[in-house]
Protein backbone atom coordinates (compact mmCIF):
# COMPACT_ATOMS: atom_id res chain seq x y z
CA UNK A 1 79.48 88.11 100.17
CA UNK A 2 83.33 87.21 100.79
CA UNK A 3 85.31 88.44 103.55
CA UNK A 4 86.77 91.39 102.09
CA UNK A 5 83.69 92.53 100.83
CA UNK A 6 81.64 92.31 103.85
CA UNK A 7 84.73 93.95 105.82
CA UNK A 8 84.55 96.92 103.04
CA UNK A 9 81.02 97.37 103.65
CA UNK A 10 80.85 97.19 107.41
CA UNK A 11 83.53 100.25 107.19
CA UNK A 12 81.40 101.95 104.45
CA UNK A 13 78.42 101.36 107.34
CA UNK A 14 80.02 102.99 110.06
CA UNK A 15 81.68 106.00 108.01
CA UNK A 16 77.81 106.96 107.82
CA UNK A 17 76.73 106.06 111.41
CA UNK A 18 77.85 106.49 114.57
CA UNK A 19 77.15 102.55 115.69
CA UNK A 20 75.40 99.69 114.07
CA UNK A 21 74.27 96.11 115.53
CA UNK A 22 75.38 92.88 114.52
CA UNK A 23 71.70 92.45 113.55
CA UNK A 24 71.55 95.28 110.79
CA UNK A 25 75.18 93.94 109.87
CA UNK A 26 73.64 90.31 109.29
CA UNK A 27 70.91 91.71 106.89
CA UNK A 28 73.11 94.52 105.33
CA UNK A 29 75.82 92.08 104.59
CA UNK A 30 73.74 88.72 104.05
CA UNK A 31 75.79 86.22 106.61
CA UNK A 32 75.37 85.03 109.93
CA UNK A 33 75.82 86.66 113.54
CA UNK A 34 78.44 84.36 114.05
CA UNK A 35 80.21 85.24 111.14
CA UNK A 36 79.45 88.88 111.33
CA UNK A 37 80.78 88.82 115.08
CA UNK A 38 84.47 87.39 113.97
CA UNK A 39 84.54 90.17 111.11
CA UNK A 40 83.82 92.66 113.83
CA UNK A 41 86.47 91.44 116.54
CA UNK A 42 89.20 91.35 112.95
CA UNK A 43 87.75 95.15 112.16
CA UNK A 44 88.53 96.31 115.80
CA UNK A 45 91.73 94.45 115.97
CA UNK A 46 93.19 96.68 112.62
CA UNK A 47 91.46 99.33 114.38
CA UNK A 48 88.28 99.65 111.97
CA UNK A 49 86.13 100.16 115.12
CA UNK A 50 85.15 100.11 118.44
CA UNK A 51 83.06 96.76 119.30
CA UNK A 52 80.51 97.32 122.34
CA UNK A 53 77.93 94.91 123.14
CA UNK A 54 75.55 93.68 120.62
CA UNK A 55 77.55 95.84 117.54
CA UNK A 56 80.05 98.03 117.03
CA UNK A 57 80.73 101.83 117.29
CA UNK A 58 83.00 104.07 114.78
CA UNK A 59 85.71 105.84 115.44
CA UNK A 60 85.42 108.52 113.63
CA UNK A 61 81.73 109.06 114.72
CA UNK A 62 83.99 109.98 117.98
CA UNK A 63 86.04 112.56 116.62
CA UNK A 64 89.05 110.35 116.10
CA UNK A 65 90.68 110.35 112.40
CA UNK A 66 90.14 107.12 110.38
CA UNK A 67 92.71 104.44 111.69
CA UNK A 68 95.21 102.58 109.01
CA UNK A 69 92.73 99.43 109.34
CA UNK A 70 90.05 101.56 108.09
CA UNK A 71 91.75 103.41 105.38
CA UNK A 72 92.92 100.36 103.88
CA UNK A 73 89.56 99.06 103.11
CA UNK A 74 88.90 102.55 101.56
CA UNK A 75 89.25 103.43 97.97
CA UNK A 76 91.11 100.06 97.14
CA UNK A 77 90.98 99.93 93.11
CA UNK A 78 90.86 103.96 93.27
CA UNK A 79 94.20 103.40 95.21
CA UNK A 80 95.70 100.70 92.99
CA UNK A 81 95.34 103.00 89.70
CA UNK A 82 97.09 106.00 91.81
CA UNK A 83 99.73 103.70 92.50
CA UNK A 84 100.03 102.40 89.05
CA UNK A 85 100.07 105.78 87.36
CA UNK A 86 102.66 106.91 89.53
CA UNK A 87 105.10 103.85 89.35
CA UNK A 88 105.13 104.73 85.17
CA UNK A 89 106.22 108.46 86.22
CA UNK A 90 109.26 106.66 88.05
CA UNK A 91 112.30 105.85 85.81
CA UNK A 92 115.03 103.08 86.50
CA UNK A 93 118.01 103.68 89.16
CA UNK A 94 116.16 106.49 90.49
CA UNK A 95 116.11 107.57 94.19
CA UNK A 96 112.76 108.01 95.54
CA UNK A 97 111.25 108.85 98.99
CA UNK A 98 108.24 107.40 99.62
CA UNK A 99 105.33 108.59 102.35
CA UNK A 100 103.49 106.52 104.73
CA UNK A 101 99.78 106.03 104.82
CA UNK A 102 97.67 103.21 102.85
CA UNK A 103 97.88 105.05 99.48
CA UNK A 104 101.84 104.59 99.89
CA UNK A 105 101.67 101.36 100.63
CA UNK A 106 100.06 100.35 97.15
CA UNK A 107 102.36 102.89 95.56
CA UNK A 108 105.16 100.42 96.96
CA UNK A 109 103.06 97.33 95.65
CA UNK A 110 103.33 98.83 92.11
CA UNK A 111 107.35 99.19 92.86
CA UNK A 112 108.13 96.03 93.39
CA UNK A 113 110.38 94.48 91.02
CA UNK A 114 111.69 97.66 89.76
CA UNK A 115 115.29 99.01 89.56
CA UNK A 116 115.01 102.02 92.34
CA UNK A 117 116.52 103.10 95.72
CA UNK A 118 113.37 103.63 98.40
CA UNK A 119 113.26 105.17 101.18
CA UNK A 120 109.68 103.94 102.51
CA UNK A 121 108.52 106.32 105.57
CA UNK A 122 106.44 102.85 107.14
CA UNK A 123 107.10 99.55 108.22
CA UNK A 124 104.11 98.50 105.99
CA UNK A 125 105.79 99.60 102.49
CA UNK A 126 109.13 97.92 103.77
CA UNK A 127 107.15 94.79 104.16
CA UNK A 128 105.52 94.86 100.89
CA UNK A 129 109.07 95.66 99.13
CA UNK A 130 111.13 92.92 101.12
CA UNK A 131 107.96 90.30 100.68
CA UNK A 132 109.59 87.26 98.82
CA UNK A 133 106.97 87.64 96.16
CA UNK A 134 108.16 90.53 94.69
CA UNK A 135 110.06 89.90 91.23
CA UNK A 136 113.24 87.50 91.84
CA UNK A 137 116.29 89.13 90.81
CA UNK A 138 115.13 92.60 90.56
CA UNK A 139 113.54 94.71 93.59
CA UNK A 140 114.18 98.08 94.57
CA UNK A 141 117.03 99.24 96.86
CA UNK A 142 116.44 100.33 100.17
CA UNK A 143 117.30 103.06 102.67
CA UNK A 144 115.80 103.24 106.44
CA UNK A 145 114.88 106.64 107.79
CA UNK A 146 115.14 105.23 111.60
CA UNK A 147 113.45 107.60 114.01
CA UNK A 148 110.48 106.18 116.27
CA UNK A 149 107.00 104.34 114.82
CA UNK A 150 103.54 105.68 115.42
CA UNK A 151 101.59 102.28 117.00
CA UNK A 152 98.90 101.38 114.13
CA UNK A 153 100.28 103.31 111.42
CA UNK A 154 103.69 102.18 111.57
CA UNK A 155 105.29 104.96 110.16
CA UNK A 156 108.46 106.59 110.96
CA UNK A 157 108.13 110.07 112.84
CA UNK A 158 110.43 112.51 114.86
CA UNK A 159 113.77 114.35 114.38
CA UNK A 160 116.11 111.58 114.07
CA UNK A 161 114.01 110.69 110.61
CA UNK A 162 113.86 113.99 109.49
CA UNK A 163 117.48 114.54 110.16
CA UNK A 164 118.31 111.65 107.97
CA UNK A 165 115.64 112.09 105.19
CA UNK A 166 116.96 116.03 104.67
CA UNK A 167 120.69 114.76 104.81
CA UNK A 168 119.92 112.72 101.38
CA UNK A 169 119.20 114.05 97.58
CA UNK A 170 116.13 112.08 96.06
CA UNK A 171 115.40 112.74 92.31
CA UNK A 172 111.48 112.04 93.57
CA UNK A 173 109.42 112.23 96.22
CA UNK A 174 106.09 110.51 96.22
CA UNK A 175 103.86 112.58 98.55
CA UNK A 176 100.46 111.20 100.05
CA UNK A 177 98.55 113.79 102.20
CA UNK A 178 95.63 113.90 104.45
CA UNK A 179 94.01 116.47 102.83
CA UNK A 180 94.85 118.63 99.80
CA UNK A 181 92.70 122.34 99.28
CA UNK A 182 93.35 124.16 96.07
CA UNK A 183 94.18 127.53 98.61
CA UNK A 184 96.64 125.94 101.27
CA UNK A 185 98.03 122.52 99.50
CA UNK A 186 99.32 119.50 101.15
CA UNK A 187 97.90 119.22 104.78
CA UNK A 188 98.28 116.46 107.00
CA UNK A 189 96.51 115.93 110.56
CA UNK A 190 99.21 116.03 112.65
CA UNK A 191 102.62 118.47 113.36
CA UNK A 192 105.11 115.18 113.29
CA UNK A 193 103.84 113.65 109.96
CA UNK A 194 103.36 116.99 108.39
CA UNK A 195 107.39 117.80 109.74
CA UNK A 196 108.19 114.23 107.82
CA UNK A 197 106.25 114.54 104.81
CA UNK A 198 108.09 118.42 104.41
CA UNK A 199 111.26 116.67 104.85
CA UNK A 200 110.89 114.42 101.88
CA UNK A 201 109.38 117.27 99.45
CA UNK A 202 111.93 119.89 100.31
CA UNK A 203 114.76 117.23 99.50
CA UNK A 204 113.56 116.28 95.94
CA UNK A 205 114.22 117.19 92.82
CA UNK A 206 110.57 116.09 92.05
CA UNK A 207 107.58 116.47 93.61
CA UNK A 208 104.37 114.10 92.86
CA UNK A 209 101.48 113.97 95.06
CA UNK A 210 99.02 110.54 95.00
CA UNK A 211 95.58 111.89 96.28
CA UNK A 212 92.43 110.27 95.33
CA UNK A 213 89.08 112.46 95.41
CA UNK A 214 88.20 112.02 99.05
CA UNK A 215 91.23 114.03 100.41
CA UNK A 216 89.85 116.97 98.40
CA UNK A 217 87.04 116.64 100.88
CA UNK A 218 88.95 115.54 103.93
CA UNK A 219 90.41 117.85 106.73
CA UNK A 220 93.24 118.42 108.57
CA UNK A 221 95.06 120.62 109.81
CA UNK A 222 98.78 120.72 109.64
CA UNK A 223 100.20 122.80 106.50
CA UNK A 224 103.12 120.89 104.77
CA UNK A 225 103.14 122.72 101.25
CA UNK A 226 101.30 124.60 99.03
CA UNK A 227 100.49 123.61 95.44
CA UNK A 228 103.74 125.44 94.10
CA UNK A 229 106.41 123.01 95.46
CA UNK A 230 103.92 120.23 93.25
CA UNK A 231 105.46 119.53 89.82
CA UNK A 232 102.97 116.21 89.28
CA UNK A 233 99.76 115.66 91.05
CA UNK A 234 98.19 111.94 90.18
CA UNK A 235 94.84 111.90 91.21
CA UNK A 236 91.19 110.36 90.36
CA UNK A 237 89.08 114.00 91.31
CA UNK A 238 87.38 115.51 88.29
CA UNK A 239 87.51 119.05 88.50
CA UNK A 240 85.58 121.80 87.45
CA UNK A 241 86.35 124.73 85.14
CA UNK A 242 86.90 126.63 88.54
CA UNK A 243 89.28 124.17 90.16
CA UNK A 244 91.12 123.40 86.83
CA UNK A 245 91.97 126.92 86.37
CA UNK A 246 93.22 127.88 89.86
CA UNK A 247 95.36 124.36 88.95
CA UNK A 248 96.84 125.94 86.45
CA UNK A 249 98.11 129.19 88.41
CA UNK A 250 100.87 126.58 89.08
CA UNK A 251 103.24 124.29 86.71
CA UNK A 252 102.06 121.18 87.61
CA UNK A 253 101.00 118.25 85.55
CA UNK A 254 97.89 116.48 86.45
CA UNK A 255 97.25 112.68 86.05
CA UNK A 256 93.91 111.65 85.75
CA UNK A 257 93.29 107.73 86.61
């Protein structure tokens, strides 16, 4: 099993128990302690997990939402096809704000290269669009929100970033909540990133939302829209009769990946 793999499914472990020993880890993941120790001490470092003697504990088995280190492992190909589907909805020389959170970080992986103006709400989309392999000649534009960054998600938060986010015109905004509920919309978990991700929406002309199927079942807490401010919603959730219908209360296109 390669690295990423075995990181993917030590994650997968501990989203389903509260704490697991480097013992089950060795069987469930076919290495060595050794080896299964370093992944651990990496996975606590991005903030995966706890480690405690002889294993490791989750995080969220604590009550604490997923960190960035976990997320990241989650999802990944889902993610990548969100991303992809919703660079195609973006045409040349537009302006388009960007949200912070894994899923936008892939979304600016599948800019790079293209003829846009960004304004990325996290340090880890700016790195991905300044990284010198994106497309010589040709890579998007870039405007800085400024404002302070959360430690571990690296995202820009507080008033001076919503200040300068709402003093702009973007012809889209690409919108990646915590959770989404067909009642009360866009939800993120906290009142800073929900104040953020508002800002972007509200100054857009356009309004498309990359959610895969596990924020349908996700919670949090903080209202940032509901489904009527959506004009495109890019997911990979199948819904039902039910769900489609309610979906369709609203003028919004959805994009299946």
């Amino acid at each position: 099993m390669k690295t990423d793999e075995r990181h993917r499914r030590i994650a997968e472990i501990l989203r389903e128990r509260s704490e697991v020993t480097v013992d089950e880890l060795t069987v469930a993941c076919e290495a060595s302690g050794a080896t299964i120790r370093r992944d651990l001490e990496v996975l606590a470092g991005n903030g995966v997990l706890r480690r405690v003697h002889g294993g490791a504990r989750s995080l969220i088995g604590r009550g604490e939402n997923p960190g960035y280190g976990q997320r990241e492992l989650e999802d990944q190909e889902t993610k990548k096809r969100i991303a992809a589907a919703v660079a195609r909805l973006l045409q040349e020389r537009e302006h388009v704000w960007l949200d912070s959170g894994s899923t936008a970080t892939e979304v600016a992986r599948a800019l790079s290269g293209k003829d846009l103006t960004v304004m990325p709400m996290s340090m880890r989309s700016l790195t991905v669009l300044t990284a010198d392999e994106a497309t010589a000649g040709v890579r998007p534009g870039l405007l800085l929100p400024g404002g302070s960054l959360v430690p571990g998600e690296l995202s820009f938060r507080g008033p001076l970033a919503e200040s300068n986010i709402r003093s702009l015109r973007f012809d889209t905004a690409v919108v990646t909540p915590c959770a989404v509920d067909l009642k009360d919309g866009l939800l993120a978990h906290d009142l800073d990133d929900a104040a953020v991700k508002r800002a972007g929406l509200e100054s857009a002309g356009r309004v498309v939302v990359a959610a895969s199927a596990s924020k349908w079942d996700a919670h949090a807490r903080a209202l940032v829209s509901g489904l009527a401010r959506v004009d495109v919603l890019v997911t990979n959730k199948i819904f039902s009769a039910e769900e489609r219908a309610h979906l369709d209360k609203y003028s919004l296109e959805v994009v299946t990946v």
